[in-house]
C-alpha atoms as a PDB file:
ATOM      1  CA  UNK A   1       5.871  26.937  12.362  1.00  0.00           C
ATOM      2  CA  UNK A   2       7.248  23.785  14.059  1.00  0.00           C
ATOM      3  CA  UNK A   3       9.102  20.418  12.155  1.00  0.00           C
ATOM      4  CA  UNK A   4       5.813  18.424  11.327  1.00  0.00           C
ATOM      5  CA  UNK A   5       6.767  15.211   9.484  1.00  0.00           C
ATOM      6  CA  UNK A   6       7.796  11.996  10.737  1.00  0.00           C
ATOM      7  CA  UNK A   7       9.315   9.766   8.107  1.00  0.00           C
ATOM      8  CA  UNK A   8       9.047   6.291   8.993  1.00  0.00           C
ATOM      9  CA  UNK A   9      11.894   3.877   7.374  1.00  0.00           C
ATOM     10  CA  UNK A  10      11.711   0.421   6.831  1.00  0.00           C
ATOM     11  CA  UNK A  11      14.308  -1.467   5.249  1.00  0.00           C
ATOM     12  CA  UNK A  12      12.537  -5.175   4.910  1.00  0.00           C
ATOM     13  CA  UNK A  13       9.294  -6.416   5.871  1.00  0.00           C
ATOM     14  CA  UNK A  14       8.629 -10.241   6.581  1.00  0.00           C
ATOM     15  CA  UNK A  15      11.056 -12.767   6.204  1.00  0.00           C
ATOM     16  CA  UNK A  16      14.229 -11.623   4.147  1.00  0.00           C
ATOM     17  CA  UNK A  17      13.973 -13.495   0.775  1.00  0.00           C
ATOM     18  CA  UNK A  18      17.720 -13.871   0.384  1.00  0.00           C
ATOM     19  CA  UNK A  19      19.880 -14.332   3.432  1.00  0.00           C
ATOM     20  CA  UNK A  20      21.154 -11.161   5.003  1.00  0.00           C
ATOM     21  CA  UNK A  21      24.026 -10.381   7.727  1.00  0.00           C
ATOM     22  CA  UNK A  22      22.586 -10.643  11.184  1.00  0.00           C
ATOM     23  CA  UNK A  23      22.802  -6.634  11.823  1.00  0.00           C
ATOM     24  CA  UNK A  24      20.861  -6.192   8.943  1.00  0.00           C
ATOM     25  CA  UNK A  25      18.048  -8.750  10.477  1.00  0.00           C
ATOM     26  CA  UNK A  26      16.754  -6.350  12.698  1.00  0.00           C
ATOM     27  CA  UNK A  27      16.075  -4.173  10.619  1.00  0.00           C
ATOM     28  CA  UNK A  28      13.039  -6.747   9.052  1.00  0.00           C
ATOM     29  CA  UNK A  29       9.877  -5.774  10.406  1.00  0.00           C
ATOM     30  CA  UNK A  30       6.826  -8.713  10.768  1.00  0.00           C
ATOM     31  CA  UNK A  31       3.878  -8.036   7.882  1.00  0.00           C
ATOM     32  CA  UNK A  32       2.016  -7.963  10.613  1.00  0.00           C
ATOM     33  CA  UNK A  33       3.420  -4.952  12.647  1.00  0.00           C
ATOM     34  CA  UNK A  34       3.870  -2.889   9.161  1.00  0.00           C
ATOM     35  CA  UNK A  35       0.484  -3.267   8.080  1.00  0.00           C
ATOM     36  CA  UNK A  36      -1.006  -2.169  11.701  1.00  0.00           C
ATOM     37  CA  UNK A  37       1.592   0.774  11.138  1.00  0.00           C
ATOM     38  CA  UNK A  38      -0.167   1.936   7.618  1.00  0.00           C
ATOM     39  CA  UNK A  39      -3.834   1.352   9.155  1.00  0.00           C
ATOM     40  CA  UNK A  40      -2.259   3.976  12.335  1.00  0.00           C
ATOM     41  CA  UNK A  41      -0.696   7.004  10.248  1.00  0.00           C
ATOM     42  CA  UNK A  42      -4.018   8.492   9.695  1.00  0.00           C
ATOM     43  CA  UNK A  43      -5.453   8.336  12.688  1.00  0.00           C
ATOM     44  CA  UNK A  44      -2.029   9.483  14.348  1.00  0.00           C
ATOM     45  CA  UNK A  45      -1.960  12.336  11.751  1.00  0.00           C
ATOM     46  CA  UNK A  46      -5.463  13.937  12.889  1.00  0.00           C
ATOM     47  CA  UNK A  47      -4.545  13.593  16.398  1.00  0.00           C
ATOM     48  CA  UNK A  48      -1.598  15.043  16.355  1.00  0.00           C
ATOM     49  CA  UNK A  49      -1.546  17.665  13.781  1.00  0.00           C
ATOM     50  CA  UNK A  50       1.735  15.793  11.951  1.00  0.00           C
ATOM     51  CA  UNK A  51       2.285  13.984   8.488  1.00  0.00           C
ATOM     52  CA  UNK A  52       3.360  10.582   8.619  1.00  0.00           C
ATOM     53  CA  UNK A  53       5.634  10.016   5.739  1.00  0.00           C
ATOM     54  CA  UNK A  54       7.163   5.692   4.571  1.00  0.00           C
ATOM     55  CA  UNK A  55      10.135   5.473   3.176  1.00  0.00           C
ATOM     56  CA  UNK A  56      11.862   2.096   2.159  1.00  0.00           C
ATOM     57  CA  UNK A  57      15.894   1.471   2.019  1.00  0.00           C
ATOM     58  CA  UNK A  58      17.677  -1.165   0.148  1.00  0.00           C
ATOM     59  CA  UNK A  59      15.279  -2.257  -2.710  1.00  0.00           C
ATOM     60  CA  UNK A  60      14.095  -5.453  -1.174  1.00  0.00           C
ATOM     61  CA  UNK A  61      11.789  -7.687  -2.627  1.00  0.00           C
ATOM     62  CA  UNK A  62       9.416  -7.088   0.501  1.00  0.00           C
ATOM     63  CA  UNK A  63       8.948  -3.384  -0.546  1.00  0.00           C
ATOM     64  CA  UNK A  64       6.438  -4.688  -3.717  1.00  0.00           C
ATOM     65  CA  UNK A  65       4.834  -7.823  -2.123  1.00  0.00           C
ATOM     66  CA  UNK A  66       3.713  -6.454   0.912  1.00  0.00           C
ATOM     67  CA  UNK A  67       5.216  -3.077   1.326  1.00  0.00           C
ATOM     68  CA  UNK A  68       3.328  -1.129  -1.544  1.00  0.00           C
ATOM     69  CA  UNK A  69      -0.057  -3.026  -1.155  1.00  0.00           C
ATOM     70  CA  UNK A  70      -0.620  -1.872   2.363  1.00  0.00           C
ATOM     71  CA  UNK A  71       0.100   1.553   0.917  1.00  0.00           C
ATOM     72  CA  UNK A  72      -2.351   1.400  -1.889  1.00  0.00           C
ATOM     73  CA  UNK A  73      -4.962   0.037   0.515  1.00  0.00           C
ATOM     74  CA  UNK A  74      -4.803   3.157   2.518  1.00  0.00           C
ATOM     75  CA  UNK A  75      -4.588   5.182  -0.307  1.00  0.00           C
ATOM     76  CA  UNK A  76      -0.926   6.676   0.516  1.00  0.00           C
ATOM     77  CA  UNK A  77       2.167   6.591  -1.458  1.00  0.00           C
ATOM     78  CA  UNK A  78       5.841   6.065  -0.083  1.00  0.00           C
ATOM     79  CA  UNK A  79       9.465   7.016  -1.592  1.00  0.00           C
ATOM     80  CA  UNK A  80      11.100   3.817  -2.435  1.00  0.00           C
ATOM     81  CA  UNK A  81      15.110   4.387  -2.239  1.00  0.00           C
ATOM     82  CA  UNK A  82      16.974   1.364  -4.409  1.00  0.00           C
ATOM     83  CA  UNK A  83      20.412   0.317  -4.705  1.00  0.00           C
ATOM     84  CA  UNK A  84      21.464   0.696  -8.762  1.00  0.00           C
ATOM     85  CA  UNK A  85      23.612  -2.358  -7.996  1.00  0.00           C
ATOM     86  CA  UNK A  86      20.880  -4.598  -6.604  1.00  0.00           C
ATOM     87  CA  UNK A  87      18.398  -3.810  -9.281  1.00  0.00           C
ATOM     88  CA  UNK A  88      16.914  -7.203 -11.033  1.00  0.00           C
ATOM     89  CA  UNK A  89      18.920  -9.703  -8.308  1.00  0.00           C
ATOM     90  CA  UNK A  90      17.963 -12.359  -6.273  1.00  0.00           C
ATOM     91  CA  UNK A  91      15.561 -10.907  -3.287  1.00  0.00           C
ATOM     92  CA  UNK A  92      15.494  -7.096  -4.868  1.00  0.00           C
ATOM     93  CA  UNK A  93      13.132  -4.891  -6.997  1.00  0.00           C
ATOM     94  CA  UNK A  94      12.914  -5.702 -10.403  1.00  0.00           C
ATOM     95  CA  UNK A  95      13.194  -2.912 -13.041  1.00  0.00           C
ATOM     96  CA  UNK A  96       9.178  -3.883 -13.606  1.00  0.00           C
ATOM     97  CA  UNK A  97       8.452  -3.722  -9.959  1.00  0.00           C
ATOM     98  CA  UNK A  98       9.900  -0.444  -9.973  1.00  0.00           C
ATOM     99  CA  UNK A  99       8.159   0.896 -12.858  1.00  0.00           C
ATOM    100  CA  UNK A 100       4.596  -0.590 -10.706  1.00  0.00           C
ATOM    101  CA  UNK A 101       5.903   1.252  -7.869  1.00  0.00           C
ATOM    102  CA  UNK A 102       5.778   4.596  -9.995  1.00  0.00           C
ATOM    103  CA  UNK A 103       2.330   4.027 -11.590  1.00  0.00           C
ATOM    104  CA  UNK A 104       0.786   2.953  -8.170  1.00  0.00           C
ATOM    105  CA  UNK A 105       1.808   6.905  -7.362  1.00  0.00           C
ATOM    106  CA  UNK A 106       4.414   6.513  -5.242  1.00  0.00           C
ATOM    107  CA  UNK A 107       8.325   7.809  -6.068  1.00  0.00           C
ATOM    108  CA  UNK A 108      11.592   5.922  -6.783  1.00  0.00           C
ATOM    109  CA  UNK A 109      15.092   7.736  -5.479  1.00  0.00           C
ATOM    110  CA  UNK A 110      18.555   6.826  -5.076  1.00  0.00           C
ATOM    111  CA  UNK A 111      20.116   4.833  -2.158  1.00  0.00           C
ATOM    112  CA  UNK A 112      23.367   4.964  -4.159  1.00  0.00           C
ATOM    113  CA  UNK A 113      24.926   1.935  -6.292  1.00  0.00           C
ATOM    114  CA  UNK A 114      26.454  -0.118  -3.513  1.00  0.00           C
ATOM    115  CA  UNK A 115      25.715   0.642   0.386  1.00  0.00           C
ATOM    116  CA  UNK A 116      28.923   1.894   0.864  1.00  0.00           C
ATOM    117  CA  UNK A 117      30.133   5.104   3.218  1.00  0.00           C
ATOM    118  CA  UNK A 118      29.807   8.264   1.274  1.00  0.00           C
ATOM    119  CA  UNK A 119      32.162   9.813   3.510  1.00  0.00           C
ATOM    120  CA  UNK A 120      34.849   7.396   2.765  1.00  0.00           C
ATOM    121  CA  UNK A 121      34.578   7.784  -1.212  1.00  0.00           C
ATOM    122  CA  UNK A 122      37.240   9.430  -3.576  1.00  0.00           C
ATOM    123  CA  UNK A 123      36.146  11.120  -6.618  1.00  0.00           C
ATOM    124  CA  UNK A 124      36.148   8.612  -8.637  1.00  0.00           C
ATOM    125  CA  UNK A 125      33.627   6.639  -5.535  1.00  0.00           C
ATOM    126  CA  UNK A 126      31.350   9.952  -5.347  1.00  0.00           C
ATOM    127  CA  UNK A 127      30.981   9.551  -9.302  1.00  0.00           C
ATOM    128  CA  UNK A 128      29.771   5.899  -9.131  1.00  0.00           C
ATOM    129  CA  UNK A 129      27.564   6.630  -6.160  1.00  0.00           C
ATOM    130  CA  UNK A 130      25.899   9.764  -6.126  1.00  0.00           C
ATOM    131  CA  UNK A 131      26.139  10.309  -9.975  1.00  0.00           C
ATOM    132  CA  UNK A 132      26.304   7.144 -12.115  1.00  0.00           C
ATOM    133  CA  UNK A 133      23.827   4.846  -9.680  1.00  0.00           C
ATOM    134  CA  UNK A 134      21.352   7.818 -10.137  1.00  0.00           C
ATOM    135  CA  UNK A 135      21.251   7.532 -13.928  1.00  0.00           C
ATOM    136  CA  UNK A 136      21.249   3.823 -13.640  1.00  0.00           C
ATOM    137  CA  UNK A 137      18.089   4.426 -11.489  1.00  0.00           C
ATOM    138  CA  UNK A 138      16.751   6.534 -14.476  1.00  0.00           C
ATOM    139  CA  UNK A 139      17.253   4.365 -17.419  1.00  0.00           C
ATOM    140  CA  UNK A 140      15.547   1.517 -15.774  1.00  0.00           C
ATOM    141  CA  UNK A 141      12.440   3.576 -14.682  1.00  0.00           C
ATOM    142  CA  UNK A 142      12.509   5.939 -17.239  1.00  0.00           C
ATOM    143  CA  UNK A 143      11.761   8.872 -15.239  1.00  0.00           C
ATOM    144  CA  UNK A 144      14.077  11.501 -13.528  1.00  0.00           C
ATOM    145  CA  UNK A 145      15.463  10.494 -10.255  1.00  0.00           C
ATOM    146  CA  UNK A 146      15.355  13.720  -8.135  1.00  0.00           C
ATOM    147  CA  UNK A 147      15.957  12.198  -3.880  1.00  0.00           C
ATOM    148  CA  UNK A 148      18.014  10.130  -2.913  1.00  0.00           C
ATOM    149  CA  UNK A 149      18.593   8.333   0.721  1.00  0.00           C
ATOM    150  CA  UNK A 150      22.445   8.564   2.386  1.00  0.00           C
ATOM    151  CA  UNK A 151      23.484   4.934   3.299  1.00  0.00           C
ATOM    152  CA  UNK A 152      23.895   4.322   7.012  1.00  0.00           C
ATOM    153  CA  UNK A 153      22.574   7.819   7.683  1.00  0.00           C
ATOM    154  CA  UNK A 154      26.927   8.725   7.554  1.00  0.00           C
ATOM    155  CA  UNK A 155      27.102  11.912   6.295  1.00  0.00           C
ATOM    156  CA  UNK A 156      29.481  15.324   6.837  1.00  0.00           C
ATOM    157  CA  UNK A 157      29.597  18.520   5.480  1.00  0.00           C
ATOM    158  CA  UNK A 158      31.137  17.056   2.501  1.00  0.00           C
ATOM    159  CA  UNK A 159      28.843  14.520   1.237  1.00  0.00           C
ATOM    160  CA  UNK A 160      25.692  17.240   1.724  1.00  0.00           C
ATOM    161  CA  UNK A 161      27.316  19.923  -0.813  1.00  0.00           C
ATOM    162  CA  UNK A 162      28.556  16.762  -2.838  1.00  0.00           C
ATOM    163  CA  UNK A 163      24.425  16.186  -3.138  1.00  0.00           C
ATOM    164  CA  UNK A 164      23.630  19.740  -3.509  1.00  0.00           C
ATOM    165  CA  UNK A 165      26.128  19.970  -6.365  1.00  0.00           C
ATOM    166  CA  UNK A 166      24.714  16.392  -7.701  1.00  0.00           C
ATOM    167  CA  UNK A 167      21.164  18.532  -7.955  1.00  0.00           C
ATOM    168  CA  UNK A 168      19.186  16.166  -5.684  1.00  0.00           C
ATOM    169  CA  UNK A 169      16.498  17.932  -4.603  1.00  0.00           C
ATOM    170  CA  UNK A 170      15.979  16.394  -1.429  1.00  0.00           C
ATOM    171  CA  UNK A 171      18.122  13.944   0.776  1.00  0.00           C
ATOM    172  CA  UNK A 172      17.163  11.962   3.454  1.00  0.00           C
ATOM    173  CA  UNK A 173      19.292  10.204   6.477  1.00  0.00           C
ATOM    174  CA  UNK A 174      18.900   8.289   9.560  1.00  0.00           C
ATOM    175  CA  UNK A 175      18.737  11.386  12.227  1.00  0.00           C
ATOM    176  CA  UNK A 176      16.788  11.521  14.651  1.00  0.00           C
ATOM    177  CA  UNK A 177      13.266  13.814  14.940  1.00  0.00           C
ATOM    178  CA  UNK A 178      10.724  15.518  12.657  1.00  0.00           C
ATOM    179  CA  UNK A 179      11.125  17.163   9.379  1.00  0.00           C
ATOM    180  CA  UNK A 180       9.974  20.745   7.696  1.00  0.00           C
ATOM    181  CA  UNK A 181       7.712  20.218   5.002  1.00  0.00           C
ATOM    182  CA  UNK A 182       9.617  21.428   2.666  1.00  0.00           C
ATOM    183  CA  UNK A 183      12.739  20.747   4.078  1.00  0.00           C
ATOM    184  CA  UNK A 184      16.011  19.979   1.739  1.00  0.00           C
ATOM    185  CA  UNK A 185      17.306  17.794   4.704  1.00  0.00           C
ATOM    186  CA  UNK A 186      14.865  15.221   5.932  1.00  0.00           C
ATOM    187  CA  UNK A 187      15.885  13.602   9.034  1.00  0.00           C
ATOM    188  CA  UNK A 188      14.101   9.788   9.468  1.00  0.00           C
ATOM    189  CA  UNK A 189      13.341   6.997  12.239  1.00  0.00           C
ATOM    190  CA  UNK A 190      14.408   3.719  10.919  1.00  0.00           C
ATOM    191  CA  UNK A 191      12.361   1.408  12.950  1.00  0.00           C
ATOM    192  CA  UNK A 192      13.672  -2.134  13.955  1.00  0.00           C
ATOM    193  CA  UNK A 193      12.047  -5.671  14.677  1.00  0.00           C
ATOM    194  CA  UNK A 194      11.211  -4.481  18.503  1.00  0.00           C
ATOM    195  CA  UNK A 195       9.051  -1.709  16.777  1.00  0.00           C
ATOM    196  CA  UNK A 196       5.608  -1.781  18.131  1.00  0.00           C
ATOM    197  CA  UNK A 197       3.544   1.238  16.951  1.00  0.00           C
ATOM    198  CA  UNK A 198       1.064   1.646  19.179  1.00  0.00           C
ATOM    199  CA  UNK A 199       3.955   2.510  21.787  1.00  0.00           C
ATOM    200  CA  UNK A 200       6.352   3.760  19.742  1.00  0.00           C
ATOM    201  CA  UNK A 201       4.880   6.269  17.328  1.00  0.00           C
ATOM    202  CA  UNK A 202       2.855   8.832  19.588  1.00  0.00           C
ATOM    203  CA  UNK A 203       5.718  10.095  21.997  1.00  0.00           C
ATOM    204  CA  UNK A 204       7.901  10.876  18.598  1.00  0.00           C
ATOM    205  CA  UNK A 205       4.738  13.166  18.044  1.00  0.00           C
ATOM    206  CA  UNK A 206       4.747  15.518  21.049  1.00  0.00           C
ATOM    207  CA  UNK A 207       4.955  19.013  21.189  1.00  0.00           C
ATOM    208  CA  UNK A 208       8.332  18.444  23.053  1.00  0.00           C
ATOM    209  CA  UNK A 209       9.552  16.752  20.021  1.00  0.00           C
ATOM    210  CA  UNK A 210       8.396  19.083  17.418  1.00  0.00           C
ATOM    211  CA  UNK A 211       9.987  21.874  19.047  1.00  0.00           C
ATOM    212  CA  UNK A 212      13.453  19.752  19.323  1.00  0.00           C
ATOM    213  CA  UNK A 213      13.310  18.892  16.066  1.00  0.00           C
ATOM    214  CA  UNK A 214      13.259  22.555  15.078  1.00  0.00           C
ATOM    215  CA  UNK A 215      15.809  23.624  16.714  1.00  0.00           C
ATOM    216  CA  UNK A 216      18.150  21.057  15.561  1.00  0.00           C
ATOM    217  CA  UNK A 217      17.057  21.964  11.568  1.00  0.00           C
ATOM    218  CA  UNK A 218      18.263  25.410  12.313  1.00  0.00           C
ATOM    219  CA  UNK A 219      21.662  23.996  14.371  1.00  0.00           C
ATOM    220  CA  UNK A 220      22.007  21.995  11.214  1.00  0.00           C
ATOM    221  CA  UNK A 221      21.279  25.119   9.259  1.00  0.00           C
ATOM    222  CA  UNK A 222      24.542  26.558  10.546  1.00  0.00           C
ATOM    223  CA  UNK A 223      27.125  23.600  10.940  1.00  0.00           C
ATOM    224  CA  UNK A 224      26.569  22.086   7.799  1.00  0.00           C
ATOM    225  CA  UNK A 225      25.644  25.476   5.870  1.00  0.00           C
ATOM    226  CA  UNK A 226      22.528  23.703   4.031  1.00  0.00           C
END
């Protein structure tokens, strides 16, 4: 059995409703290009025998106006990672968005409190991010909070046990190819403002890739011990 699933990150969608640093610009996708995206997966999932996961970063506003819709109109969900310290401010999720996100059938998770480097955190850091942002998360939505999404994609073998030990029950990060089904460790593609996908989705897709992608989850297997 090969790595199937292709998770598909976007981290804004439109035009950003508060401003944003310039490196974080292109990461904003047009409505346009997302919503041709959603109306793809489908089709890209029967032809290639893959699943075709969404996944949002950040919290931004754009993940409820135009994000979820889209979603709901195809009749898919998406996991919706939030910032605990962005929650209810300018250009962000609202703690009633969130809770629309949840009964539309799709699921909340941790992107930590403050988009900081895991890696770079002290205990006290670790506590705040990993721990106290999660049960921020929790009160506002009122449900358990069991994924969560590493900022930047920066991880080492200590943040992963630091997230095992937290009891997430799935993580997700910014590396490159496909994912096991069931996998612990999801790897994702976090597409930018050149993403087009009817070019850029089907070559991810290829046999070639699926059996890369396996082989890496077992190299990861071993050098991280996960």
């Amino acid at each position: 059995m090969f790595a199937r699933t292709q998770f598909l990150t976007f981290h804004g969608i439109g035009t950003p409703a508060v401003a944003i640093a310039s490196d974080e610009q292109r990461f904003f996708v047009s409505a346009e290009t997302y919503r041709r995206t959603i109306g793809r997966l489908g089709e890209l999932e029967q032809r290639h025998s893959v699943r075709l996961e969404v996944t949002f970063d950040d919290g931004n506003l754009s993940d409820f106006t135009i994000g979820l819709p889209a979603l709901v109109e195809a009749g898919r969900s998406g996991r919706f990672f939030v910032l605990a310290g962005r929650i209810g401010t300018k250009g962000y999720l609202s703690a009633d968005q969130m809770r629309q996100i949840l009964a539309a059938g799709s699921t909340i998770g941790s992107h930590g409190h403050d988009h900081v480097d895991w890696r770079k955190l002290d205990a006290v850091g670790i506590q705040h991010e990993l721990v106290d942002a999660r049960r921020r998360i929790e009160d506002t939505v009122g449900t358990a909070v069991t994924e969560a999404a590493i900022p930047f994609g920066a991880f080492d073998r200590r943040v992963l046990h630091l997230l095992r030990t937290a009891g997430y029950s799935r993580i997700y990060t910014s590396t490159s190819g496909l994912a096991y089904d069931q996998a612990w460790f999801c790897p994702r593609w976090s597409v930018t403002d050149k993403f087009d996908p009817d070019r850029d989705v089907e070559p991810r897709l290829a046999m070639k890739q699926k059996i890369r992608s396996s082989l890496y989850a077992m190299a990861r297997r071993v050098r991280y011990r996960i």
